[in-house]
C-alpha atoms as a PDB file:
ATOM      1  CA  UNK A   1       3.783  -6.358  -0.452  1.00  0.00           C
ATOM      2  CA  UNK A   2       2.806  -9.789   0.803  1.00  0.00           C
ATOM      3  CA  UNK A   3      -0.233 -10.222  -1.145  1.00  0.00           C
ATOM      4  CA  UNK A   4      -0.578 -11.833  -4.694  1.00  0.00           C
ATOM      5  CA  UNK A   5      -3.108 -11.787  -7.352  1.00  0.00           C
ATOM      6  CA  UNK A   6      -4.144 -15.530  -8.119  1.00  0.00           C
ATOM      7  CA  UNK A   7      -4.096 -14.837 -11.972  1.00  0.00           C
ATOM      8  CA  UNK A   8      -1.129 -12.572 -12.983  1.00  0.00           C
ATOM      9  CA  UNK A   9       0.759 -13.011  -9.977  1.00  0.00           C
ATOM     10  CA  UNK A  10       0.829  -9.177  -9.418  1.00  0.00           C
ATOM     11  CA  UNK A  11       2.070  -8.112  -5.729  1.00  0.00           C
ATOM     12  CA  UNK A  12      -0.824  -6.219  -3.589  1.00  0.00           C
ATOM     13  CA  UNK A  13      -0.397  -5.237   0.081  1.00  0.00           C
ATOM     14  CA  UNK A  14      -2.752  -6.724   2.082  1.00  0.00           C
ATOM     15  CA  UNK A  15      -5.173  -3.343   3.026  1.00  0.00           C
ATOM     16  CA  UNK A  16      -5.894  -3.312  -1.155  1.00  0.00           C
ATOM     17  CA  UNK A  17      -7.819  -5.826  -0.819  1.00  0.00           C
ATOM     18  CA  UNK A  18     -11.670  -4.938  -2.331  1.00  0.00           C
ATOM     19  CA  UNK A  19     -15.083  -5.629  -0.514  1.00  0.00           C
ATOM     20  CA  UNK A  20     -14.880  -9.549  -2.151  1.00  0.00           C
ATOM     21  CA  UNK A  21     -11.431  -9.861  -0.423  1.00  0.00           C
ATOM     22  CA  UNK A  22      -9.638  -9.771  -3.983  1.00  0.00           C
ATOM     23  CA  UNK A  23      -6.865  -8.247  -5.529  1.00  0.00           C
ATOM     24  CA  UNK A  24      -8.142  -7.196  -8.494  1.00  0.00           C
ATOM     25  CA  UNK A  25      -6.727  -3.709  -9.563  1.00  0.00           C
ATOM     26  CA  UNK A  26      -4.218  -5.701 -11.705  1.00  0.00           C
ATOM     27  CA  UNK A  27      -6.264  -7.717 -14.392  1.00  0.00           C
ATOM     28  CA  UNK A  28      -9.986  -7.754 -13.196  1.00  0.00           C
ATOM     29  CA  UNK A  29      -9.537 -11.082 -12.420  1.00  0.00           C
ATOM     30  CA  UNK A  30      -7.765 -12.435 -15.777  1.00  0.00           C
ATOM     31  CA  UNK A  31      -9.529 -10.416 -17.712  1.00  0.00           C
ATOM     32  CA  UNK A  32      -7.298  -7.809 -18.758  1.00  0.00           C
ATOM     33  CA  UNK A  33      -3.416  -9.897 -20.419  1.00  0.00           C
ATOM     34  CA  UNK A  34      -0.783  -7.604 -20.130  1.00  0.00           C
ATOM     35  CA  UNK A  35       3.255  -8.090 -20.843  1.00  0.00           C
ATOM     36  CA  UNK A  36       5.319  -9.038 -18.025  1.00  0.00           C
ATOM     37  CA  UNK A  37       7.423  -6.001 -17.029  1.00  0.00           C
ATOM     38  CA  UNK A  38      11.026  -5.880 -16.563  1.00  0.00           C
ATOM     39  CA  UNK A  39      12.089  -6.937 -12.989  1.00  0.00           C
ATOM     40  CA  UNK A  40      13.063  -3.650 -10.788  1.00  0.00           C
ATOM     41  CA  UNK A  41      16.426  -3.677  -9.327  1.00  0.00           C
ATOM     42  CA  UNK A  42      16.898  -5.417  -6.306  1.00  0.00           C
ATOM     43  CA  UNK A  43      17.889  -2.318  -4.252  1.00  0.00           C
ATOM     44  CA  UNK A  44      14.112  -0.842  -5.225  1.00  0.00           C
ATOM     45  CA  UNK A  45      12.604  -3.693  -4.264  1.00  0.00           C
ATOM     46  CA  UNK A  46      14.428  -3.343  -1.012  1.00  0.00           C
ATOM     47  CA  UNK A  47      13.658   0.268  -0.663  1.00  0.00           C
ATOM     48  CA  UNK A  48       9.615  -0.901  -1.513  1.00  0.00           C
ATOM     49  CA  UNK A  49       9.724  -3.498   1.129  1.00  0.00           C
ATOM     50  CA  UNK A  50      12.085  -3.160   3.356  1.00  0.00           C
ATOM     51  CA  UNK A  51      11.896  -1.971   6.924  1.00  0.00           C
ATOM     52  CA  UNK A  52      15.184  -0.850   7.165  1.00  0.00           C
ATOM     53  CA  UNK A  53      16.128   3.030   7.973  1.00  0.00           C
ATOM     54  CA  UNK A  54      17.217   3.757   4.631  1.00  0.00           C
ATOM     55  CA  UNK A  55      14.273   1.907   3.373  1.00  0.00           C
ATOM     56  CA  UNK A  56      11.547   4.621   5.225  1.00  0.00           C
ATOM     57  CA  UNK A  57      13.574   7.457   4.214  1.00  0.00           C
ATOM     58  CA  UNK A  58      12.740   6.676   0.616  1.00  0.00           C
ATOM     59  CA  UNK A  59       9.602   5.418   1.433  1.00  0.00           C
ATOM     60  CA  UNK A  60       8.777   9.312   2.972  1.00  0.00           C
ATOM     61  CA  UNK A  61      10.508  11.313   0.547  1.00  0.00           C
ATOM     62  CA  UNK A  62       9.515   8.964  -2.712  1.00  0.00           C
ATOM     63  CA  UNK A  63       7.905  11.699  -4.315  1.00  0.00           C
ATOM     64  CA  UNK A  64      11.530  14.173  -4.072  1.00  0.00           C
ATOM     65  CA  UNK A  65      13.639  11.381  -5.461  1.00  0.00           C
ATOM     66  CA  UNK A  66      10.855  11.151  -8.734  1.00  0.00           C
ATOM     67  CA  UNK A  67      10.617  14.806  -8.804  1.00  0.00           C
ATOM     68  CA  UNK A  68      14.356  15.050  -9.211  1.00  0.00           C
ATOM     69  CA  UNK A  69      14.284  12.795 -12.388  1.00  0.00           C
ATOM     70  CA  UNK A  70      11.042  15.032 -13.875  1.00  0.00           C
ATOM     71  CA  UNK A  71      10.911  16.876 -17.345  1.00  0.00           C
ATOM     72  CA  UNK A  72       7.586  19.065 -15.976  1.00  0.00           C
ATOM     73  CA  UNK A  73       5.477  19.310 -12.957  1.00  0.00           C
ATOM     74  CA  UNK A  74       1.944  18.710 -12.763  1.00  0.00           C
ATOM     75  CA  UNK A  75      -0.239  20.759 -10.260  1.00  0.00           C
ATOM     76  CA  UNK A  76      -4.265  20.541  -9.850  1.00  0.00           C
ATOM     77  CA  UNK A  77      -6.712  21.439  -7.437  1.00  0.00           C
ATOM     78  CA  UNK A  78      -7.522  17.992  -6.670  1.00  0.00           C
ATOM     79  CA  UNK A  79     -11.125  17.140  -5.765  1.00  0.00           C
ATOM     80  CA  UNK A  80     -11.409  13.296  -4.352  1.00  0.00           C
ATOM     81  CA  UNK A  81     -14.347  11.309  -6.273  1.00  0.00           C
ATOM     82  CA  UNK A  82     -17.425  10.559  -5.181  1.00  0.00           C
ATOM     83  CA  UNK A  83     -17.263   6.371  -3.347  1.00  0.00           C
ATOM     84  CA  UNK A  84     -14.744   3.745  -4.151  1.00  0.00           C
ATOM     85  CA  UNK A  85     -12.698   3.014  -6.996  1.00  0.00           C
ATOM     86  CA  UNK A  86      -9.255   3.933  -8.357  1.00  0.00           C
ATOM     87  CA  UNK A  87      -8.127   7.521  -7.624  1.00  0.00           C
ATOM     88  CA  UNK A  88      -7.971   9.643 -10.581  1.00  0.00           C
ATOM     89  CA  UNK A  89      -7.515  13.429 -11.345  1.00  0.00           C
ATOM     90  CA  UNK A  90      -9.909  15.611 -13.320  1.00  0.00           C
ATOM     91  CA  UNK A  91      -8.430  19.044 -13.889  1.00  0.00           C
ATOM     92  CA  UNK A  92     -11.044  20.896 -16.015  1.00  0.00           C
ATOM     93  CA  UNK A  93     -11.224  17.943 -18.418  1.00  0.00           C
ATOM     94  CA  UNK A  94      -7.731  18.362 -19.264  1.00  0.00           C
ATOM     95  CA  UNK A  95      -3.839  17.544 -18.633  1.00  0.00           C
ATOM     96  CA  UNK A  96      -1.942  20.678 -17.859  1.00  0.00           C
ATOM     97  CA  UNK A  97       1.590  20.279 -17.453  1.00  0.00           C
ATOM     98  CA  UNK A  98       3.492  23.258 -15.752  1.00  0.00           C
ATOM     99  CA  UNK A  99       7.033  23.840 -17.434  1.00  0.00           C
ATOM    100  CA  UNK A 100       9.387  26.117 -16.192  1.00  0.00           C
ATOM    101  CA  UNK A 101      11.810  28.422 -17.768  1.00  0.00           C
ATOM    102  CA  UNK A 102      14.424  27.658 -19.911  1.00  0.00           C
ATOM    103  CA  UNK A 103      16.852  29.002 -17.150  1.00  0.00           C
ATOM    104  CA  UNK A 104      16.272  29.691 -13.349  1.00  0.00           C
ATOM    105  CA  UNK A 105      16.819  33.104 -12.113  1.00  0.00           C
ATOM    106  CA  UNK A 106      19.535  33.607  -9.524  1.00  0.00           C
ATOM    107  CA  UNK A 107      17.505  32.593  -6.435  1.00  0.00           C
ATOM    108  CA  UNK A 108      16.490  29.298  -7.724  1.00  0.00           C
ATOM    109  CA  UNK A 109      18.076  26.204  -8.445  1.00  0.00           C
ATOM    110  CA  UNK A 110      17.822  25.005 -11.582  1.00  0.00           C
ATOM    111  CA  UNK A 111      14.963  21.792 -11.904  1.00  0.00           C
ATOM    112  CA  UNK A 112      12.467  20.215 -13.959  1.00  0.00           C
ATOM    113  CA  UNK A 113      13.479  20.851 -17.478  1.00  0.00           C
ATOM    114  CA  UNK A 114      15.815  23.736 -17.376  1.00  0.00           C
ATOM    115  CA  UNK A 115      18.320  20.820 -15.838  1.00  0.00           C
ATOM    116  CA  UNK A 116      18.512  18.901 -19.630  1.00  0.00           C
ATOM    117  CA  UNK A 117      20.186  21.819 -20.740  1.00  0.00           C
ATOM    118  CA  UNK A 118      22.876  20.522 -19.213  1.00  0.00           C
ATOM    119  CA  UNK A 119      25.767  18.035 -20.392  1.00  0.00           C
ATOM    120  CA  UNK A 120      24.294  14.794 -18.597  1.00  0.00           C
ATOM    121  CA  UNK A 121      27.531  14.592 -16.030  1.00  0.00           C
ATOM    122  CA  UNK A 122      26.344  18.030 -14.779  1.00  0.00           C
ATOM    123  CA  UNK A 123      22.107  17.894 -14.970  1.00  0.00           C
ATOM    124  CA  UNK A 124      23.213  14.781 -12.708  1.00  0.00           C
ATOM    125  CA  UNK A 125      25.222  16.961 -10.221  1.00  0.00           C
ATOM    126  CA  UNK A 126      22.827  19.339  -9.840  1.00  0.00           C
ATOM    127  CA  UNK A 127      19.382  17.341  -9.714  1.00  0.00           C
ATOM    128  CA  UNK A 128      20.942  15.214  -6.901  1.00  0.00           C
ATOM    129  CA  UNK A 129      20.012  16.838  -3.756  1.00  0.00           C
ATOM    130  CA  UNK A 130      22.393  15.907  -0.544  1.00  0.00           C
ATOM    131  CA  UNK A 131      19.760  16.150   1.956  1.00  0.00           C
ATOM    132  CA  UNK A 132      17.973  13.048  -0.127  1.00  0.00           C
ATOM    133  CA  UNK A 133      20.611  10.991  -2.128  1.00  0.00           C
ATOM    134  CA  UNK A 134      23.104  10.191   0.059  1.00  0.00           C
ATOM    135  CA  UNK A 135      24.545   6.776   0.969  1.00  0.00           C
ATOM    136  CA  UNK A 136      23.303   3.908  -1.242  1.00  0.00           C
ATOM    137  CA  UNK A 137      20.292   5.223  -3.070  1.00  0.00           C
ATOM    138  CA  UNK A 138      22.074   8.455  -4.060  1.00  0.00           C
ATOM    139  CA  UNK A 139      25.344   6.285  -5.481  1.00  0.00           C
ATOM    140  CA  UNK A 140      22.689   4.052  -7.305  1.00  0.00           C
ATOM    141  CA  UNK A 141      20.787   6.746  -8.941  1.00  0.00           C
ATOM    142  CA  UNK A 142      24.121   8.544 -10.165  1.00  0.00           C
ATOM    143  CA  UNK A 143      25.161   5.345 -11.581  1.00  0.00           C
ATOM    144  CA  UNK A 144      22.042   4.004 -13.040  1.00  0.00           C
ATOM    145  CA  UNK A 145      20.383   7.697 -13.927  1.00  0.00           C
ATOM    146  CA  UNK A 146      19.439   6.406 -17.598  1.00  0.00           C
ATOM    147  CA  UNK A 147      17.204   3.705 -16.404  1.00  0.00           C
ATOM    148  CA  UNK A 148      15.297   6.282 -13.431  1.00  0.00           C
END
């Protein structure tokens, strides 16, 4: 992210740049004033914008490590729309959200929601996966779980 918009000072990489080479996704160029958000950790920053090994690891499996914090899943058949412009999903003109059982049967692990069942010490334990969270990312999640 080495890109910044000229009003809010929001960070853009450089390819989201729109046909008036702006970055204007943000506040529509001042139009839209929102609160400043609470600065990330400096280790997601890192993972964001690094280009170290650890870095593209989370970068290609971003969507495991949110899935492994999740309540529900959400599944569509997506359709793209029509020209440019933000992505967005239309699913029959609804939100469905798929929740699983309360318990997993014996051949699945435990995930989504069946893992809050859990005292927090142990939901932790089992939604890390080792093939994902090891090293530095893994010990930073377990620590800072309540703020994922």
């Amino acid at each position: 992210m080495s890109e910044v918009c000229g009003f809010c000072g929001a960070l853009y990489w450089k390819n989201e740049v729109n046909s008036s080479k702006k970055y204007t996704k943000c506040c529509h160029d001042g139009e839209v004033h929102l609160p400043n958000l609470t600065e990330a950790p400096d280790l997601f920053k890192e993972l964001l914008c690094s280009n170290s090994q650890e870095a593209k690891n989370y970068r290609q499996h971003i969507r495991e490590y949110n899935a492994l914090l999740a309540f529900a899943s959400m599944g569509a058949e997506i359709k793209a729309p029509p020209g440019t412009g933000p992505y967005c999903f239309r699913i029959h003109g609804q939100i469905y959200h798929m929740v699983s059982l309360l318990y997993s049967n014996e051949r699945n692990k435990p995930g989504y929601g069946q893992l809050y069942i859990f005292d927090s010490s142990e939901a932790s334990n089992r939604r890390i996966l080792p093939s994902l969270c090891n090293g530095e990312v893994g010990r930073f999640i377990t620590k800072h779980k309540s703020i994922c």
